[in-house]
C-alpha atoms as a PDB file:
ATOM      1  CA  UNK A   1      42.033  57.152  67.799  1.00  0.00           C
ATOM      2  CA  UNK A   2      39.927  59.981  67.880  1.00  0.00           C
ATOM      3  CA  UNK A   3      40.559  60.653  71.770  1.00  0.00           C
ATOM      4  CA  UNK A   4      44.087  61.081  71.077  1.00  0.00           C
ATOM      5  CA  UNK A   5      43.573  63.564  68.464  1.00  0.00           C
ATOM      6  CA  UNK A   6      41.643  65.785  71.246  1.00  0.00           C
ATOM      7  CA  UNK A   7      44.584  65.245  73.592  1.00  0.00           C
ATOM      8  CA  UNK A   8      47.474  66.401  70.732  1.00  0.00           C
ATOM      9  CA  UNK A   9      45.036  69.522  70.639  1.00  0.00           C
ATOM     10  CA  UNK A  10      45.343  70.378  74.471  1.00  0.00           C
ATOM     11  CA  UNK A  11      49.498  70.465  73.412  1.00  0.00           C
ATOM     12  CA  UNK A  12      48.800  72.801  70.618  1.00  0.00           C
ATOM     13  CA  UNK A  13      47.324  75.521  72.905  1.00  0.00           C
ATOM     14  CA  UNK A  14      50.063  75.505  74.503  1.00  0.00           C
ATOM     15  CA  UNK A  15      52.406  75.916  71.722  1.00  0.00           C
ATOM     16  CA  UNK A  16      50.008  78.586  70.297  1.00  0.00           C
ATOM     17  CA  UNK A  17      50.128  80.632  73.708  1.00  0.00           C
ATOM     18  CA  UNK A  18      53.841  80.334  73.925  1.00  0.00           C
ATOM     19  CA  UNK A  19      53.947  81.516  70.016  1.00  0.00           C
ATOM     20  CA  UNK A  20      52.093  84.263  70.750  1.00  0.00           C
ATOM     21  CA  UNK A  21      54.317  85.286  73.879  1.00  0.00           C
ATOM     22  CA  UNK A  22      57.225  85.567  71.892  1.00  0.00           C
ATOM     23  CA  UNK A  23      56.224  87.096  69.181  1.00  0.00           C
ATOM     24  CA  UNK A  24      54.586  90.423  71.630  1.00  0.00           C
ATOM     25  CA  UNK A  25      58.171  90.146  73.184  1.00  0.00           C
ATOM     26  CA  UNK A  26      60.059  90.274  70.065  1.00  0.00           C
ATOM     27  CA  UNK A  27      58.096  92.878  68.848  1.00  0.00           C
ATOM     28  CA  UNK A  28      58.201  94.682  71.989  1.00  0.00           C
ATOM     29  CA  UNK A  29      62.340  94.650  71.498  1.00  0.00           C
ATOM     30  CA  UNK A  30      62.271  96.116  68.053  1.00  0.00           C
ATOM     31  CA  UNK A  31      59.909  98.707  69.068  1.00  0.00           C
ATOM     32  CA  UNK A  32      62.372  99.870  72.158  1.00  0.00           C
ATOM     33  CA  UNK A  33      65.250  99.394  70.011  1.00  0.00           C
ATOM     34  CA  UNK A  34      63.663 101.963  67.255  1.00  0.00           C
ATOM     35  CA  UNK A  35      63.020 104.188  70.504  1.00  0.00           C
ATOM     36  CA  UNK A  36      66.384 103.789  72.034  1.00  0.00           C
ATOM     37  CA  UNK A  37      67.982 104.871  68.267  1.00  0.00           C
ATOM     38  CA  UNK A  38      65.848 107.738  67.992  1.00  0.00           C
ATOM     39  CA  UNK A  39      66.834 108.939  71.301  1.00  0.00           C
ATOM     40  CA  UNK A  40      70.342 108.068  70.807  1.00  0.00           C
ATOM     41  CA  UNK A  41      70.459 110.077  67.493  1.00  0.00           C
ATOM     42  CA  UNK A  42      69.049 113.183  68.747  1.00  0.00           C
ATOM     43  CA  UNK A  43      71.362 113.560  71.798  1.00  0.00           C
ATOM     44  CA  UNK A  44      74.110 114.714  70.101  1.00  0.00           C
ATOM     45  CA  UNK A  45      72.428 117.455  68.214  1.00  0.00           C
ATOM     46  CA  UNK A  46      70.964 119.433  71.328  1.00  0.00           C
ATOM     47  CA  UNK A  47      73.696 121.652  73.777  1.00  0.00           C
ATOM     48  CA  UNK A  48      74.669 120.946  76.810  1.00  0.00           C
ATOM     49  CA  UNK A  49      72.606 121.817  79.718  1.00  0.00           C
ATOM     50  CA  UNK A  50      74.245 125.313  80.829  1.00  0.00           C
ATOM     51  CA  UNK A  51      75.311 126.483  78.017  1.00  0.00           C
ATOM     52  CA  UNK A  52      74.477 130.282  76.472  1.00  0.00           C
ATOM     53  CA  UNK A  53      74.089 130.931  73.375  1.00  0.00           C
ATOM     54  CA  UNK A  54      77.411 132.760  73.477  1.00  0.00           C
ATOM     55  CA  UNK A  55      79.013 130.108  74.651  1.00  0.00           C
ATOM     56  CA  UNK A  56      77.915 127.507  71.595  1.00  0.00           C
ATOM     57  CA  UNK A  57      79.379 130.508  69.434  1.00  0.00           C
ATOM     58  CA  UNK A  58      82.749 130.446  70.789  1.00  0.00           C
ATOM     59  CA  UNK A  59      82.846 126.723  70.595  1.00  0.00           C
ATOM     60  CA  UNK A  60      81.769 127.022  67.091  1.00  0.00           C
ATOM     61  CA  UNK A  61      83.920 129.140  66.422  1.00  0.00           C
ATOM     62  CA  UNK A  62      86.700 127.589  67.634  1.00  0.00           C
ATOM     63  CA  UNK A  63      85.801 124.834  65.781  1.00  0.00           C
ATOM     64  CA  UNK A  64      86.251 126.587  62.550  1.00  0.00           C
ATOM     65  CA  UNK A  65      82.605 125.618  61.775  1.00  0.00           C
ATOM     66  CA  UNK A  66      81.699 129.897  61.255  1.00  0.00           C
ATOM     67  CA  UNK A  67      84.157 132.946  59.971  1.00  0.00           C
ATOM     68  CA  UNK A  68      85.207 135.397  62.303  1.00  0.00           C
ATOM     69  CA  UNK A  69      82.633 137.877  60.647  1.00  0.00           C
ATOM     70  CA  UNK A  70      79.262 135.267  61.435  1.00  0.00           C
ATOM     71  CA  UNK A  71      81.112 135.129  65.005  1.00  0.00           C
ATOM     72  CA  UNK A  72      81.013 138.760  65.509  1.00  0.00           C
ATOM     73  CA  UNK A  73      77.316 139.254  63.739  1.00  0.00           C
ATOM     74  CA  UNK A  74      76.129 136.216  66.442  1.00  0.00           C
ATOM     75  CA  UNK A  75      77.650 138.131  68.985  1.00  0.00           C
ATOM     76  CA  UNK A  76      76.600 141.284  68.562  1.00  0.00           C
ATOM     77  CA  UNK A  77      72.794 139.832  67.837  1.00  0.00           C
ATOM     78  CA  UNK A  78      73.143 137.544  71.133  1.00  0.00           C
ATOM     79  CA  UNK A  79      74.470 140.274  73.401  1.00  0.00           C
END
C-alpha cells in the first residue's frame, strides 16, 4: 500500500508542472493582450507620419472640429 502511494506522487509532479505551464502561459496572454490594447488605443490619437502641423489644421478644420478664427490664429502661429 504504501509503495503505491509514492508512485501516485511521481503522477502529481507531473500534473503540478503542467499546472504551472499553463498558468505562466495564460498569464503571459493577458499581459500581451493589455499591451496589444494599449497600443491599439493610442494609435489613433497620434498623426500620420508626414503630416505638418498645417496640414492637421486644415483637416481639423474641415472637420468642423475649430472656427474659422482658431484656424486662422493656428495658422498664423504655425507659419
Amino acid at each position: 500500500m504504501m509503495g503505491n502511494m509514492w508512485n501516485m506522487g511521481n503522477v502529481g509532479w507531473g500534473w503540478m508542472l503542467t499546472g504551472w505551464i499553463w498558468m505562466v502561459v495564460f498569464w503571459g496572454a493577458i499581459i500581451w493582450l493589455v499591451v496589444w490594447g494599449v497600443n491599439r488605443l493610442s494609435q489613433g490619437q497620434r498623426p500620420p507620419a508626414g503630416q505638418s502641423p498645417l496640414d492637421i489644421a486644415k483637416a481639423r478644420y474641415a472637420r468642423g472640429e475649430i472656427t474659422r478664427e482658431q484656424y486662422e490664429q493656428l495658422k498664423k502661429d504655425l507659419g
